[in-house]
Protein backbone atom coordinates (compact mmCIF):
# COMPACT_ATOMS: atom_id res chain seq x y z
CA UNK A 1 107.38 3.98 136.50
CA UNK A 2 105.46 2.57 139.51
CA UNK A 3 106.22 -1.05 137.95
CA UNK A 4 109.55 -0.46 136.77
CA UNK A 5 110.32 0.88 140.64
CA UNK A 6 108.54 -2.51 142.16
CA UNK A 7 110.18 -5.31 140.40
CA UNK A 8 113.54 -3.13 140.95
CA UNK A 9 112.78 -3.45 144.68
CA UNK A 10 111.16 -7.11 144.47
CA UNK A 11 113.47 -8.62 141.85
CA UNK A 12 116.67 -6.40 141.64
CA UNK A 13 118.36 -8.59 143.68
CA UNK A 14 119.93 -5.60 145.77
CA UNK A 15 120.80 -6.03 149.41
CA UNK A 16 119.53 -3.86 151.40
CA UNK A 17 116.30 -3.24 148.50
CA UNK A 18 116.31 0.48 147.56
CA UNK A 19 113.52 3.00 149.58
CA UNK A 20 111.28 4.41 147.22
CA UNK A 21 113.56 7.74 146.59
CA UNK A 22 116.47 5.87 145.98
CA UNK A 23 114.73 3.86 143.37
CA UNK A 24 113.08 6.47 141.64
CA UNK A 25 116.62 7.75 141.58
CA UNK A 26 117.87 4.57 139.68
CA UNK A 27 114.99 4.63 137.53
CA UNK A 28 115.38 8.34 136.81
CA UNK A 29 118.75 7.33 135.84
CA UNK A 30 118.72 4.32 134.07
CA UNK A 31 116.25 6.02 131.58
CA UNK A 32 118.13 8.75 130.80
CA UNK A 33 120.92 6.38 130.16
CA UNK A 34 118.84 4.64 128.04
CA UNK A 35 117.60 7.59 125.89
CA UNK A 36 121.33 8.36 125.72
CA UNK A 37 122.02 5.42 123.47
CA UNK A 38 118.97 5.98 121.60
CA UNK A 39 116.88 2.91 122.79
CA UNK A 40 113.72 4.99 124.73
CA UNK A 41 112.28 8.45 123.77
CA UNK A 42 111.63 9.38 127.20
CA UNK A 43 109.36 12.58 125.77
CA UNK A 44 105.97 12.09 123.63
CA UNK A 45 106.22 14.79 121.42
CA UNK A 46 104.28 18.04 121.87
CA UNK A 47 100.73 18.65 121.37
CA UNK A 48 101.02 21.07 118.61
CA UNK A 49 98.97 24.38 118.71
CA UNK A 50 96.04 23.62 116.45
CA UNK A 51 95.13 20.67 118.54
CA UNK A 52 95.40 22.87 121.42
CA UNK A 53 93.09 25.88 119.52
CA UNK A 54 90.45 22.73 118.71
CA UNK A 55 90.21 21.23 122.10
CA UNK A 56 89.63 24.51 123.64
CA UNK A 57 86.95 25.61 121.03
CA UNK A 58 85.42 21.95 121.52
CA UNK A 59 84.61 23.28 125.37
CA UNK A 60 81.19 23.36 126.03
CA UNK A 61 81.33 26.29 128.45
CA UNK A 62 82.37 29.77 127.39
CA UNK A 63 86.54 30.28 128.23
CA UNK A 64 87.31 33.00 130.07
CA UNK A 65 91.16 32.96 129.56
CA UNK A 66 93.69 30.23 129.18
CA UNK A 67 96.04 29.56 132.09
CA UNK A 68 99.24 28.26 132.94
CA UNK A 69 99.68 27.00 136.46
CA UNK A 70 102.64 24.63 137.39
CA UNK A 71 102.55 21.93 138.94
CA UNK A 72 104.53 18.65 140.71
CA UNK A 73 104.53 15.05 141.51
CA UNK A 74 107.37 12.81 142.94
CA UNK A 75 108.71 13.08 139.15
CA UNK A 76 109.24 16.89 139.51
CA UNK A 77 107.56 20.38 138.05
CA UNK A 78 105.35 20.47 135.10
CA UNK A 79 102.97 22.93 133.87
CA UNK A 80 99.07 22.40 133.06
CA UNK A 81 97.63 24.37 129.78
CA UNK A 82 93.94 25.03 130.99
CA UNK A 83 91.21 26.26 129.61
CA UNK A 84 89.58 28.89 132.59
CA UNK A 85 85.86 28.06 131.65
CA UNK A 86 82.80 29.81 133.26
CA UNK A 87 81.09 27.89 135.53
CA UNK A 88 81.32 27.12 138.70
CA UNK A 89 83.98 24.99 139.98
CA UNK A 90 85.77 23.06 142.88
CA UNK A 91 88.92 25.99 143.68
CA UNK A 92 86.35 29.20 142.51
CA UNK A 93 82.25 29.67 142.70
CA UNK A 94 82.47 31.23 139.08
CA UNK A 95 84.88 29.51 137.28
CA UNK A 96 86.44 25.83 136.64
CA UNK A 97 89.43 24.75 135.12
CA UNK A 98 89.35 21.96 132.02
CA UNK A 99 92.99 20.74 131.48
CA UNK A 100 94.32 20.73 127.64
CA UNK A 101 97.89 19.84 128.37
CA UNK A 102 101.08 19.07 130.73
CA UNK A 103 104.22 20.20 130.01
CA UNK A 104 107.13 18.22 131.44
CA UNK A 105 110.10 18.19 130.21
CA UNK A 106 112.39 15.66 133.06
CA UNK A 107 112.52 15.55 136.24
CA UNK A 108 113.71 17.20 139.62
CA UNK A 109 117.14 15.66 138.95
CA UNK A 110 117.70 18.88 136.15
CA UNK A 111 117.42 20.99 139.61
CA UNK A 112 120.22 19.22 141.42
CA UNK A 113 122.51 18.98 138.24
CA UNK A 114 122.12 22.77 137.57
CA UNK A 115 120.06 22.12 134.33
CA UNK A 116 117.41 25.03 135.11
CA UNK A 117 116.58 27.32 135.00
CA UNK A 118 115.52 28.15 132.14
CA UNK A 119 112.30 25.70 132.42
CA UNK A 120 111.63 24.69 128.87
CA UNK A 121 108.74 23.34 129.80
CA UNK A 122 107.37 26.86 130.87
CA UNK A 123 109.06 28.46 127.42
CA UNK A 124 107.08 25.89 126.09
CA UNK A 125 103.71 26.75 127.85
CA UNK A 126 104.61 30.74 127.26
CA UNK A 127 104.34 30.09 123.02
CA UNK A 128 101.64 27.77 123.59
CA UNK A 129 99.46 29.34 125.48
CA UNK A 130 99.30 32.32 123.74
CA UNK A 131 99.08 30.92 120.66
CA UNK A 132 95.77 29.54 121.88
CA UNK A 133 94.10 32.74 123.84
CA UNK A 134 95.25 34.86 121.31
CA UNK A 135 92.86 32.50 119.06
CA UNK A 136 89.92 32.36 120.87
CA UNK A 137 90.41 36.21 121.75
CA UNK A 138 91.02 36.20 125.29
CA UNK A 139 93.58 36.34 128.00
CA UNK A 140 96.91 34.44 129.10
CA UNK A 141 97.74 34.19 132.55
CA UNK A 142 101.24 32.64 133.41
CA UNK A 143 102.03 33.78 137.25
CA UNK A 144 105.64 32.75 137.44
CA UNK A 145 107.17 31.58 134.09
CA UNK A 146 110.77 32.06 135.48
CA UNK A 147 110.35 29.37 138.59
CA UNK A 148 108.13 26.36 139.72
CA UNK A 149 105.52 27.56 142.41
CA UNK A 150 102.35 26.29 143.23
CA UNK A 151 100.87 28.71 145.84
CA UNK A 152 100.67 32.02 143.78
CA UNK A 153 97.71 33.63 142.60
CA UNK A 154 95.13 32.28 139.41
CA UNK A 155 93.75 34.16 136.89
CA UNK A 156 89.98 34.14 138.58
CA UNK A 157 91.72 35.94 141.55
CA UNK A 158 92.00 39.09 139.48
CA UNK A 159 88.21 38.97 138.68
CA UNK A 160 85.60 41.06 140.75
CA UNK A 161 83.11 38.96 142.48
């Protein structure tokens, strides 16, 4: 996206040249215009649950539980599958995080054309995620399924000490 949005500002041939947001905007745009007619799949398809189930028993360190966290960029909300492994990491001085997945499924503009909620991308993450703690036998933490949040509370908060 970063070169599509440069040559549209350096070679688009627009007067004034678009500011960042307005060109992500046409970009945003123009590809779902383009997946319209069938000429970009603007979605890999999804990681499917036994690939999932093998990363997570490929982990060196023991998993503690299997998260799902959202998270943004200038693109908009996706969530992160992770693997809550137990060893000491950067956000906790018992645990770490070791991604498996993201989950997006468009961008911010679904927000300002009424598209969501639902978030399919945390329906998604829901079946997922289960799938693969109730595999390796332990728990699923999803703080806030319903709605895109990124100060709320992780699964190592709940542990004592």
């Amino acid at each position: 996206m970063i070169a599509a949005i440069r040559l549209l500002r350096s070679e688009g041939g627009l007067d004034p040249s678009p500011d960042l947001h307005e060109a992500q905007v046409m970009f945003s745009e123009r590809s779902a215009w383009l997946a319209g007619q069938g000429l970009v799949d603007l979605e890999s398809p999804p990681v499917q649950n036994h690939r999932l189930i093998e990363a997570a028993r490929a982990l060196s360190e023991p998993v503690g539980a299997i998260e799902a966290p959202w998270d943004g960029d200038t693109q908009g909300w996706f969530v992160v599958l992770v693997a809550i492994v137990r060893r000491p990491g950067r956000h906790h001085h018992r645990f770490d995080e070791r991604p498996l997945t993201s989950i997006r499924h468009g961008s911010d503009l679904r927000v300002i054309n009424g598209q969501v909620p639902p978030w399919p991308e945390a329906i998604e993450a829901l079946e997922k995620g289960e799938a693969v703690a109730r595999s390796l036998g332990v728990p699923f933490h999803f703080t806030s399924p319903d709605s895109p949040d990124i100060d709320l509370p992780r699964w190592w908060d709940s542990q004592v000490g």
